[in-house]
PDB file of N, CA and C in Angstrom:
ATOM      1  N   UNK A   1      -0.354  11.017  -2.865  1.00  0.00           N
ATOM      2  CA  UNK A   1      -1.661  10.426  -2.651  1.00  0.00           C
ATOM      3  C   UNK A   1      -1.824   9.078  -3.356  1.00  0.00           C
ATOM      4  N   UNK A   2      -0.706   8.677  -4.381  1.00  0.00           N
ATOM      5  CA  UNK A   2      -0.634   7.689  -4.856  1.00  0.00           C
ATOM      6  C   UNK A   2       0.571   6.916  -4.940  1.00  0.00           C
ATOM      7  N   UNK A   3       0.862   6.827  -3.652  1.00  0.00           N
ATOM      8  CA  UNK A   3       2.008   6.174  -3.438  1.00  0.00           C
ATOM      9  C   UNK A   3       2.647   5.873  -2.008  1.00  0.00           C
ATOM     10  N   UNK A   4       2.717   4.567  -1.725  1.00  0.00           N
ATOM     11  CA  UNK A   4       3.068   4.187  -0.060  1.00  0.00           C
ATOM     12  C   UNK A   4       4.788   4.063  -0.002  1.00  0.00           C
ATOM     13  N   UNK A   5       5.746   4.316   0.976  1.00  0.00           N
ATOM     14  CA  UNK A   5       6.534   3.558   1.062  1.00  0.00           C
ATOM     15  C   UNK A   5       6.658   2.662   2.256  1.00  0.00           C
ATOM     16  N   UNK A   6       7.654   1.646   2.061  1.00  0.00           N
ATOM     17  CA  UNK A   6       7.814   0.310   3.105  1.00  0.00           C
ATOM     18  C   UNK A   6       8.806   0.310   3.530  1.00  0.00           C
ATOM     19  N   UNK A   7       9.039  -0.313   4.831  1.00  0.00           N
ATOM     20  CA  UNK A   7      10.428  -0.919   4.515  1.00  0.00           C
ATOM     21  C   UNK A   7      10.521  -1.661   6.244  1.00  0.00           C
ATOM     22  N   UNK A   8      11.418  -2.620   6.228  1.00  0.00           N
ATOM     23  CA  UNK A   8      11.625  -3.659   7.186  1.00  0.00           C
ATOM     24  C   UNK A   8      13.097  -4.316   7.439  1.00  0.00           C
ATOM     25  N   UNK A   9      13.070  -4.887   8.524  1.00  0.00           N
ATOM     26  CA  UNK A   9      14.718  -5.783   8.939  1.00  0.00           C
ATOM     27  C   UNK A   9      14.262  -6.853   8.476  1.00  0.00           C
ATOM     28  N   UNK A  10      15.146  -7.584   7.904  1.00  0.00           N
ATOM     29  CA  UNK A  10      15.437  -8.810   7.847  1.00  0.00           C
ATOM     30  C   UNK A  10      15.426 -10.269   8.442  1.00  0.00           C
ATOM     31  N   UNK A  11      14.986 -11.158   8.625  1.00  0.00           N
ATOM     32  CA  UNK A  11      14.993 -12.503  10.258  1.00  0.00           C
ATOM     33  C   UNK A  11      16.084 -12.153  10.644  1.00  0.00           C
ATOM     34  N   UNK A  12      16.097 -12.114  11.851  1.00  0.00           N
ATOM     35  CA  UNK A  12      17.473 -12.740  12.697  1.00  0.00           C
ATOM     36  C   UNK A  12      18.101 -13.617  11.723  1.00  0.00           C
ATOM     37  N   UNK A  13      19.129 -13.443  11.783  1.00  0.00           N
ATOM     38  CA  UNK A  13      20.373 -15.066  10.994  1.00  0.00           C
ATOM     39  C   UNK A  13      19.969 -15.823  11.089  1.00  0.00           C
ATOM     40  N   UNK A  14      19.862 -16.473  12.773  1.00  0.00           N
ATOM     41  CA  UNK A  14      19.164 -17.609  13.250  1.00  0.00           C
ATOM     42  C   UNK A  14      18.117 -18.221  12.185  1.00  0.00           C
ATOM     43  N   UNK A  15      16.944 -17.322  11.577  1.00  0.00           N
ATOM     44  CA  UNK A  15      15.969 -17.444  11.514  1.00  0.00           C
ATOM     45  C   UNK A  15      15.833 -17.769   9.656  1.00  0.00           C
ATOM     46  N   UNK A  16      17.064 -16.859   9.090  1.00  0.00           N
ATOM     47  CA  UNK A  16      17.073 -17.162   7.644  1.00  0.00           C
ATOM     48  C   UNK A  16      17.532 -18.339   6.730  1.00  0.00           C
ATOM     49  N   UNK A  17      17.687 -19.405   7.182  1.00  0.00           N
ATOM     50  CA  UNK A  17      17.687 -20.511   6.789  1.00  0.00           C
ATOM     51  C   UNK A  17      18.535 -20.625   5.361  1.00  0.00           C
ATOM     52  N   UNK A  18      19.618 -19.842   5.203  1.00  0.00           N
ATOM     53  CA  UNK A  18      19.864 -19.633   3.701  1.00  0.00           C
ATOM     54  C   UNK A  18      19.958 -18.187   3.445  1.00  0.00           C
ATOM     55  N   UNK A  19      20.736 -17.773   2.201  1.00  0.00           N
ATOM     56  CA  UNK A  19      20.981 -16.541   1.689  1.00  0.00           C
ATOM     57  C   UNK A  19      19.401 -16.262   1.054  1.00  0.00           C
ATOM     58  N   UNK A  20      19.129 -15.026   1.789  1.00  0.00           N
ATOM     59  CA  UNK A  20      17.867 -14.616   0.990  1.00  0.00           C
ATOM     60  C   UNK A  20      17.528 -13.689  -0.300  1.00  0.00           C
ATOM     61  N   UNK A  21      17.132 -14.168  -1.134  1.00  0.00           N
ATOM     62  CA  UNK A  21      17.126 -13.968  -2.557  1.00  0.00           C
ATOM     63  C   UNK A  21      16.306 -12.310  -2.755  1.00  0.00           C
ATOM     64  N   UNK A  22      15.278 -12.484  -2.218  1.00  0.00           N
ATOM     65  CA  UNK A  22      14.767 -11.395  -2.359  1.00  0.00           C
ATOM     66  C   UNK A  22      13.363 -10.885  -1.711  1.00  0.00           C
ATOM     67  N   UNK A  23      12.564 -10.304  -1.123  1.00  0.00           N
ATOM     68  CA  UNK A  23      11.265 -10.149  -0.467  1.00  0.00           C
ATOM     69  C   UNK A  23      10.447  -9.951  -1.348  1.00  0.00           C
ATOM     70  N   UNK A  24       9.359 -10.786  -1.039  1.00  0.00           N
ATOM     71  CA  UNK A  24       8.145 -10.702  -1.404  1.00  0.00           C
ATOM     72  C   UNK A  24       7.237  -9.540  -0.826  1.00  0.00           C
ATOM     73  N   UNK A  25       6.438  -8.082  -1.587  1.00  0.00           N
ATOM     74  CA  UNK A  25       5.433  -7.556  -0.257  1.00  0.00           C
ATOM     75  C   UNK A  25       4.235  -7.821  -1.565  1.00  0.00           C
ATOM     76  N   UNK A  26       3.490  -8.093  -0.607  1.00  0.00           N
ATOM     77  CA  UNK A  26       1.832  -8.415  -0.308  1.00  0.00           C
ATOM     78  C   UNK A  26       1.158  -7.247  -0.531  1.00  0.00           C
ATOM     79  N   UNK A  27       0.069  -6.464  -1.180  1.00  0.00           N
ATOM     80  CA  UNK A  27      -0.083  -5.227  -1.117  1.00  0.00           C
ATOM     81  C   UNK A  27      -2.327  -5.626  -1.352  1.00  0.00           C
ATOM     82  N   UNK A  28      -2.737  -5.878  -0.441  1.00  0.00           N
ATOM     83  CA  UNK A  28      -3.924  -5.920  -0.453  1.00  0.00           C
ATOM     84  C   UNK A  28      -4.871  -4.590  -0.061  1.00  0.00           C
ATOM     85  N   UNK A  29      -5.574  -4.325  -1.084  1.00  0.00           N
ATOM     86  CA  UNK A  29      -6.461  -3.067  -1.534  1.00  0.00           C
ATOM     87  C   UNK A  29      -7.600  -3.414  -0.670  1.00  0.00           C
ATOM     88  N   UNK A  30      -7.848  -2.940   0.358  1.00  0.00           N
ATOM     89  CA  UNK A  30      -9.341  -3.272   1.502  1.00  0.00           C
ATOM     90  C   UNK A  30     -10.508  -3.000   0.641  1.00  0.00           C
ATOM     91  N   UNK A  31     -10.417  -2.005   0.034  1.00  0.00           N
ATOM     92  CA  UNK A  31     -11.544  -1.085  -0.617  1.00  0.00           C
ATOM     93  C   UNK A  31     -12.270  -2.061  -1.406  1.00  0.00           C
ATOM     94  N   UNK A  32     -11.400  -2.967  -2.429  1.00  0.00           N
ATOM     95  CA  UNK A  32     -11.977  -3.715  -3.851  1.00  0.00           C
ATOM     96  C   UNK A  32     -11.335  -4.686  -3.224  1.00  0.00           C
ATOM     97  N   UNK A  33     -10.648  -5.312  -2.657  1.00  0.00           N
ATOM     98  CA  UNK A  33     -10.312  -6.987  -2.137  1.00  0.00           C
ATOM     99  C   UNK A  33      -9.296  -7.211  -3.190  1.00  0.00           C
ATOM    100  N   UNK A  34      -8.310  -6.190  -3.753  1.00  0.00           N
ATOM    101  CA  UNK A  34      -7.507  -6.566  -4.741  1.00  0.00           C
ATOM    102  C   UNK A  34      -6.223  -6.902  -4.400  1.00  0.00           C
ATOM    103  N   UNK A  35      -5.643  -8.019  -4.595  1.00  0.00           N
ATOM    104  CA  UNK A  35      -4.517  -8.446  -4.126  1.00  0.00           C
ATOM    105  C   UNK A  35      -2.982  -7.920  -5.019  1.00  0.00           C
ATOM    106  N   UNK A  36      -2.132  -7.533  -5.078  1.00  0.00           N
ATOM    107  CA  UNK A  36      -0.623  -7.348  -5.901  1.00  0.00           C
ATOM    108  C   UNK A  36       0.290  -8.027  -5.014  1.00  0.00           C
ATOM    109  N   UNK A  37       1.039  -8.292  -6.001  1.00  0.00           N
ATOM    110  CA  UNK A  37       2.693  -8.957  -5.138  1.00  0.00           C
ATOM    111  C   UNK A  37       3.981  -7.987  -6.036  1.00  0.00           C
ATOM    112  N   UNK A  38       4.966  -7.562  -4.726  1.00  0.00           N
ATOM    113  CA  UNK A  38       5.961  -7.319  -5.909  1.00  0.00           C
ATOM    114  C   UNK A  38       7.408  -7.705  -5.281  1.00  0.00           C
ATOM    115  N   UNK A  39       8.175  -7.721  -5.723  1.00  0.00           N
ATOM    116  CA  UNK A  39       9.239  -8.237  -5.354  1.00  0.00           C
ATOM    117  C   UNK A  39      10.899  -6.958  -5.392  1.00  0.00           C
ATOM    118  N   UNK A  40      11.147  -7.347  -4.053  1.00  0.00           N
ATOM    119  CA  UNK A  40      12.025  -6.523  -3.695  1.00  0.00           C
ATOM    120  C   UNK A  40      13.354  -7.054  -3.271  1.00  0.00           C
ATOM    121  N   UNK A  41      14.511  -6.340  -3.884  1.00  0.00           N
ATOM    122  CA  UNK A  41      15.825  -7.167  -3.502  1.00  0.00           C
ATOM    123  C   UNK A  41      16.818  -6.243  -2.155  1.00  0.00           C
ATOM    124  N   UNK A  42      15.899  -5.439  -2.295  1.00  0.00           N
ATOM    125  CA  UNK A  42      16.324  -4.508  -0.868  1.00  0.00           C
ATOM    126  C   UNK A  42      15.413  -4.686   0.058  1.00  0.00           C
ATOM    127  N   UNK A  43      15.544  -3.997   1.308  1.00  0.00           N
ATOM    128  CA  UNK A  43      14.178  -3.960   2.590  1.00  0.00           C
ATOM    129  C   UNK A  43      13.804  -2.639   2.850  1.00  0.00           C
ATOM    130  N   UNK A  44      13.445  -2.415   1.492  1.00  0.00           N
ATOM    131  CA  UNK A  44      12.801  -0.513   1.519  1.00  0.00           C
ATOM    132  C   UNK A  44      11.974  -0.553  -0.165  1.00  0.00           C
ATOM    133  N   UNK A  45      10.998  -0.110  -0.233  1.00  0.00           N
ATOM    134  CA  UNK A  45      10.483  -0.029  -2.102  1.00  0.00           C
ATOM    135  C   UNK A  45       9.302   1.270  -1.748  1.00  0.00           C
ATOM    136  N   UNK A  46       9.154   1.906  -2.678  1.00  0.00           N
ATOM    137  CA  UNK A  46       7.992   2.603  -3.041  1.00  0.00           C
ATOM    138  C   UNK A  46       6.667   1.791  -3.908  1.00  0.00           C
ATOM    139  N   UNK A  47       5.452   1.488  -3.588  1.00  0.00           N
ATOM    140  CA  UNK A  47       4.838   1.252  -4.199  1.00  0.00           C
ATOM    141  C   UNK A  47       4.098   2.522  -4.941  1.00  0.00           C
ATOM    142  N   UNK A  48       3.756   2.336  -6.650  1.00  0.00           N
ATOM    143  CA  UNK A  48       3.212   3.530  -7.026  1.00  0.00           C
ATOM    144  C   UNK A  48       1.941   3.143  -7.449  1.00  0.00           C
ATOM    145  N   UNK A  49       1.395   4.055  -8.052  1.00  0.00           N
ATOM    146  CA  UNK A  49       0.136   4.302  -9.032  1.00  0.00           C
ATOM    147  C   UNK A  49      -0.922   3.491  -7.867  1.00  0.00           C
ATOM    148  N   UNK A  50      -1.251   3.669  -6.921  1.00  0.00           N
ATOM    149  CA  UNK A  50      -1.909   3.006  -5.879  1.00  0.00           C
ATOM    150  C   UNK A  50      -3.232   3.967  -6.031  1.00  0.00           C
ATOM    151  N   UNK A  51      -4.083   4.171  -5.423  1.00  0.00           N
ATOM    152  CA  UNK A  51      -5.672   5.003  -5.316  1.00  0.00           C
ATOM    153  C   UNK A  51      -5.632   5.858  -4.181  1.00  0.00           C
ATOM    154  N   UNK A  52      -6.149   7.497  -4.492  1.00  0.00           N
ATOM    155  CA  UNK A  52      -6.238   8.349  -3.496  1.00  0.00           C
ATOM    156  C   UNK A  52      -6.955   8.292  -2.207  1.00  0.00           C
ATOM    157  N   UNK A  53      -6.800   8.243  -1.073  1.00  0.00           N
ATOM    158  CA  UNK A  53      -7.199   7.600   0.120  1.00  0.00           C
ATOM    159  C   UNK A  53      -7.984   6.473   0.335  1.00  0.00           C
ATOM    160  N   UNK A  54      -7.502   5.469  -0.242  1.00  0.00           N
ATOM    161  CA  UNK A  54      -7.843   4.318   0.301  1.00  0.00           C
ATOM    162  C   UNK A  54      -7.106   3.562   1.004  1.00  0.00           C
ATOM    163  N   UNK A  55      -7.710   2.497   1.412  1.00  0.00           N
ATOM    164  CA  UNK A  55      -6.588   1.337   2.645  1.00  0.00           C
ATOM    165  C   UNK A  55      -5.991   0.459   2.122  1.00  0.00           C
ATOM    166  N   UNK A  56      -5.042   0.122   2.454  1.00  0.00           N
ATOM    167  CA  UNK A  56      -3.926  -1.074   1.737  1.00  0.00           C
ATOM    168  C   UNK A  56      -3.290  -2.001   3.387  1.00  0.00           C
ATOM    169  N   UNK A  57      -3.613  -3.200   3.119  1.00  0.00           N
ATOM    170  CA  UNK A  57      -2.725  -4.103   4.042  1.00  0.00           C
ATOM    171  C   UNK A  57      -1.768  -4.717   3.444  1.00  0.00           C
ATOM    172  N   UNK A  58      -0.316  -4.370   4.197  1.00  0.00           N
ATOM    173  CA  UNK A  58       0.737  -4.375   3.499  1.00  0.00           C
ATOM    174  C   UNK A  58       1.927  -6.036   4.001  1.00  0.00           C
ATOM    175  N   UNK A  59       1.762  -6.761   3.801  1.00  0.00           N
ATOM    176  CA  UNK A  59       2.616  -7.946   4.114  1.00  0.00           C
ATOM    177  C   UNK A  59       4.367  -7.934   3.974  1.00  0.00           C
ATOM    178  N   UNK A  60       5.098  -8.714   4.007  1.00  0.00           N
ATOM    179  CA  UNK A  60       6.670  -8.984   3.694  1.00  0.00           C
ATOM    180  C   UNK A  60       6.758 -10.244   4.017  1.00  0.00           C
ATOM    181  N   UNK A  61       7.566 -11.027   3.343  1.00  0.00           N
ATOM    182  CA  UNK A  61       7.747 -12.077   3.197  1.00  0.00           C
ATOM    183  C   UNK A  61       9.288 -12.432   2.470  1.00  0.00           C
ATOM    184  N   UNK A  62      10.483 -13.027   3.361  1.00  0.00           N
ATOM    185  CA  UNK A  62      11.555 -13.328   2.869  1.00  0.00           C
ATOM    186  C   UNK A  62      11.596 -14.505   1.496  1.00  0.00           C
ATOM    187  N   UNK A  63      12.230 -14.420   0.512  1.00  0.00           N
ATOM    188  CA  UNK A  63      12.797 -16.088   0.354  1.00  0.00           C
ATOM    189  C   UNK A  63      13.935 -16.206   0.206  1.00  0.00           C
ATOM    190  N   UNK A  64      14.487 -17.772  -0.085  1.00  0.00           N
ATOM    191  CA  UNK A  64      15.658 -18.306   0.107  1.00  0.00           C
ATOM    192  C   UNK A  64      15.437 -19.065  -0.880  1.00  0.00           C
ATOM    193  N   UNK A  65      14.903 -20.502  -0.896  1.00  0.00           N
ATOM    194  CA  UNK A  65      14.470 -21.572  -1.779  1.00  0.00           C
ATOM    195  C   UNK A  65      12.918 -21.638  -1.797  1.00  0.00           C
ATOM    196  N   UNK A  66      12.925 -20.741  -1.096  1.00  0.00           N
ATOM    197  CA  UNK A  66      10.638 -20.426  -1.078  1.00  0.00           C
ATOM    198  C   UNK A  66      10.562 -19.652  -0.132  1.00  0.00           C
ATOM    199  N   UNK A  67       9.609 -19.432  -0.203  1.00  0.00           N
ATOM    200  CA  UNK A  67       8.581 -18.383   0.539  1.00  0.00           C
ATOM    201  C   UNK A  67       8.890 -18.846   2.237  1.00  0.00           C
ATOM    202  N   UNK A  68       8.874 -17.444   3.161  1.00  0.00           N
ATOM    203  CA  UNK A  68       8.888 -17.785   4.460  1.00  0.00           C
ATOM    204  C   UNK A  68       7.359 -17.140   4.872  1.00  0.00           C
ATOM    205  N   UNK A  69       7.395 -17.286   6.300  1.00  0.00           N
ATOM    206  CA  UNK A  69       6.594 -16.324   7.354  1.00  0.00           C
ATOM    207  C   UNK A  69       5.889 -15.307   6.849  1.00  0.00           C
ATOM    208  N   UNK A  70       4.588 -14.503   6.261  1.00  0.00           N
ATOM    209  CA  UNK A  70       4.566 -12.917   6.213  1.00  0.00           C
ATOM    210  C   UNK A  70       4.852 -12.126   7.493  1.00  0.00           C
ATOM    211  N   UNK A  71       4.840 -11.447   7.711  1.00  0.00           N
ATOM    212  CA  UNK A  71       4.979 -10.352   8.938  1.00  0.00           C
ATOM    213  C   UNK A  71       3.414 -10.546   9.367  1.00  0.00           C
ATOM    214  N   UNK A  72       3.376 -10.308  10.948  1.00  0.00           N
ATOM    215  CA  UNK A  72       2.434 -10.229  11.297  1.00  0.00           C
ATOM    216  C   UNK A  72       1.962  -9.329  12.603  1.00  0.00           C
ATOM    217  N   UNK A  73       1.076  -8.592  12.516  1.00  0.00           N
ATOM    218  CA  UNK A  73       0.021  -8.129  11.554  1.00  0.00           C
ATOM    219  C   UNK A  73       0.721  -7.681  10.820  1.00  0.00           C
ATOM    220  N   UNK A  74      -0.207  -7.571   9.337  1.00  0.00           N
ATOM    221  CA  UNK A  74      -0.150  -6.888   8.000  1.00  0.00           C
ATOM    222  C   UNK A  74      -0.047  -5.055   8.832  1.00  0.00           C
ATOM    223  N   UNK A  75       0.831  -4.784   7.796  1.00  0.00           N
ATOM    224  CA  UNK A  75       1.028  -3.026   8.133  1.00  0.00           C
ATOM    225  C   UNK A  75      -0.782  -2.141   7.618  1.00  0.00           C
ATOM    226  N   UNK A  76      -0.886  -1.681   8.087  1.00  0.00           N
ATOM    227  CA  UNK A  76      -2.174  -0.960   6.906  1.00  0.00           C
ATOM    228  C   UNK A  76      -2.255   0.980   7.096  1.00  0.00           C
ATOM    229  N   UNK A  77      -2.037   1.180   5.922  1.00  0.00           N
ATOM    230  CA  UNK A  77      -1.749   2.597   5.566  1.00  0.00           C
ATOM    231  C   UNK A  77      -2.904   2.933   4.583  1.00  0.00           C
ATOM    232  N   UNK A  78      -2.924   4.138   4.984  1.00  0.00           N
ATOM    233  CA  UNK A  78      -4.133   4.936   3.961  1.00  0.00           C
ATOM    234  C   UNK A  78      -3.363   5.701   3.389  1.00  0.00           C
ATOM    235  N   UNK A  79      -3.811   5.506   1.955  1.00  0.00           N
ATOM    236  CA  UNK A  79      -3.182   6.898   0.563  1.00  0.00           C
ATOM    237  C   UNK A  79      -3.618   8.434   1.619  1.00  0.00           C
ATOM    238  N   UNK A  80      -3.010   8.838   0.948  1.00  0.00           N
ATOM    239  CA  UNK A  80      -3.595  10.149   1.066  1.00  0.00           C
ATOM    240  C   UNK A  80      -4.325  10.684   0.060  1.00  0.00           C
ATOM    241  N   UNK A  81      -5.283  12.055   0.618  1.00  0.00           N
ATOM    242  CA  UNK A  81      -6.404  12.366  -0.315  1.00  0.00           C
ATOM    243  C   UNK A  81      -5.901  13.209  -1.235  1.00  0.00           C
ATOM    244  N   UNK A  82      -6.624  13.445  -2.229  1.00  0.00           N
ATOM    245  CA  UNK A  82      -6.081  14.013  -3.527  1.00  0.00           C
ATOM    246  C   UNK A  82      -7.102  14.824  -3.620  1.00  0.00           C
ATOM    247  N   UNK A  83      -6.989  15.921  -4.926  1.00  0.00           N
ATOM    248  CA  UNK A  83      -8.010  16.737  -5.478  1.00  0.00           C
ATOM    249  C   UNK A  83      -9.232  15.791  -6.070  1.00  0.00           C
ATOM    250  N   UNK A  84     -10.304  16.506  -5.964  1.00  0.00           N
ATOM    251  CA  UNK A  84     -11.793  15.989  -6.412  1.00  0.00           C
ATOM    252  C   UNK A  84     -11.022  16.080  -8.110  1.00  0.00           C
ATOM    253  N   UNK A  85     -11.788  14.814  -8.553  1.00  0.00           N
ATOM    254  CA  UNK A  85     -11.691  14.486  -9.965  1.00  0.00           C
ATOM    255  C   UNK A  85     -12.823  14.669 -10.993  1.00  0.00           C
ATOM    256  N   UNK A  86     -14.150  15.263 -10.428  1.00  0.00           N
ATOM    257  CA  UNK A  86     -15.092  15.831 -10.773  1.00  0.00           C
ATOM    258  C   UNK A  86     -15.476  17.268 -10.406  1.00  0.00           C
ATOM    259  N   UNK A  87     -16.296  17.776 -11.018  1.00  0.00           N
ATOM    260  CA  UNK A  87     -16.727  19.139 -10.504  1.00  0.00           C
ATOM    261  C   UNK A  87     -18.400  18.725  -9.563  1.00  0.00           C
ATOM    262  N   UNK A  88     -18.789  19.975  -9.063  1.00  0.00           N
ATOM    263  CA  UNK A  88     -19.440  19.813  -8.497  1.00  0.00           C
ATOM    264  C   UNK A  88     -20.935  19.733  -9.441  1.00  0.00           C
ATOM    265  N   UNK A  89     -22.417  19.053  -8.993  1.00  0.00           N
ATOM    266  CA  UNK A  89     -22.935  19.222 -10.346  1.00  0.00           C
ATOM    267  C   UNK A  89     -24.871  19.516  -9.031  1.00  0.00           C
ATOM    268  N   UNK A  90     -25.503  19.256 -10.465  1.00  0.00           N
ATOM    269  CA  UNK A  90     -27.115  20.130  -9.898  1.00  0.00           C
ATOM    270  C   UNK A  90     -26.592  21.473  -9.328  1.00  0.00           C
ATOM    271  N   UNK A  91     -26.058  22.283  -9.719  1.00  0.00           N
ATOM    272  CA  UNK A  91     -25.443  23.366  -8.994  1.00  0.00           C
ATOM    273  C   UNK A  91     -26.944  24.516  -9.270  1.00  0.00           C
ATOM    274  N   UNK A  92     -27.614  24.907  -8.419  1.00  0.00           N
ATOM    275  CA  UNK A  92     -28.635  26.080  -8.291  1.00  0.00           C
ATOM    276  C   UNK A  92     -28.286  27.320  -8.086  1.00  0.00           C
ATOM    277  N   UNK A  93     -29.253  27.793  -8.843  1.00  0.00           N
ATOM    278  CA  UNK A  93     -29.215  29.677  -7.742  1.00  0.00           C
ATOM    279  C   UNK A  93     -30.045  29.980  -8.338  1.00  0.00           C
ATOM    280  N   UNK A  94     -30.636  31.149  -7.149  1.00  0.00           N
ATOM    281  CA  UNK A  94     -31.854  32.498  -6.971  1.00  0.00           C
ATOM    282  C   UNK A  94     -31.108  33.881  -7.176  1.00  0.00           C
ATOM    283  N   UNK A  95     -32.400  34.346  -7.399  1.00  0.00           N
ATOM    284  CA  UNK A  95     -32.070  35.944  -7.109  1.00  0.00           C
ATOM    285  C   UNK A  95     -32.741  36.079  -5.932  1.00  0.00           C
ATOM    286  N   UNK A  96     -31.850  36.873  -4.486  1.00  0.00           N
ATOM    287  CA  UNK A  96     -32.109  37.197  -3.310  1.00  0.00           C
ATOM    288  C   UNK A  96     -32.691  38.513  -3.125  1.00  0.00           C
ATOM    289  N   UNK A  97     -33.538  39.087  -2.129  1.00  0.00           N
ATOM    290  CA  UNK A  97     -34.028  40.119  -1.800  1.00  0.00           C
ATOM    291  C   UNK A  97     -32.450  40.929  -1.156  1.00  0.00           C
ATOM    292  N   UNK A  98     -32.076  42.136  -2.133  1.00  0.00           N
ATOM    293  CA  UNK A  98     -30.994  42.566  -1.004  1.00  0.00           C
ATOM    294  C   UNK A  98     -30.806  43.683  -0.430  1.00  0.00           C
ATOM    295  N   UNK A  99     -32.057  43.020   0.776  1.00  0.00           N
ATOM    296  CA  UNK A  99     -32.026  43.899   2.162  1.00  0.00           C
ATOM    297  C   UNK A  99     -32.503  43.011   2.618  1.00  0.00           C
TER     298      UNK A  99
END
């Protein structure tokens, strides 16, 4: 519930302009508008410690000598839900007639 994984191909040859050093992913939090970057030297990563069902738009981005292209559209995945982190509260009760 706190944790996405990614993963993507590479440009075409054609398209990589240079040995590519390593990917950039983009990891934007919809919920709070919070942006992360992290950097990956493979085309697969786990992102962790992320928030129980919320939305994330997920980018990739090669470099070489800088930054290329992101992917487009952004991927967007929802955490999955987790256990309630509170109890339940104003909790009432009667005594019922029983019949």
């Amino acid at each position: 519930s706190t944790s996405i994984s990614l993963s993507w191909s590479p440009p075409p040859p054609p398209d990589q302009n240079g040995l590519i050093q390593y990917y950039s992913i983009s990891v934007y939090e919809v919920d709070t508008g919070t942006r992360t970057q992290y950097n990956s030297t493979t085309n697969t990563t786990t992102i962790r410690s992320l928030h129980p069902y919320y939305t994330y738009r997920c980018s990739v981005s090669a470099y070489t000598i800088g930054e290329g292209p992101q992917n487009q559209p952004p991927v967007i995945i929802q955490t999955l839900q987790d256990v309630p982190t509170a109890a339940p509260q104003r909790v009432r009760g009667s005594a019922i007639d029983s019949t």
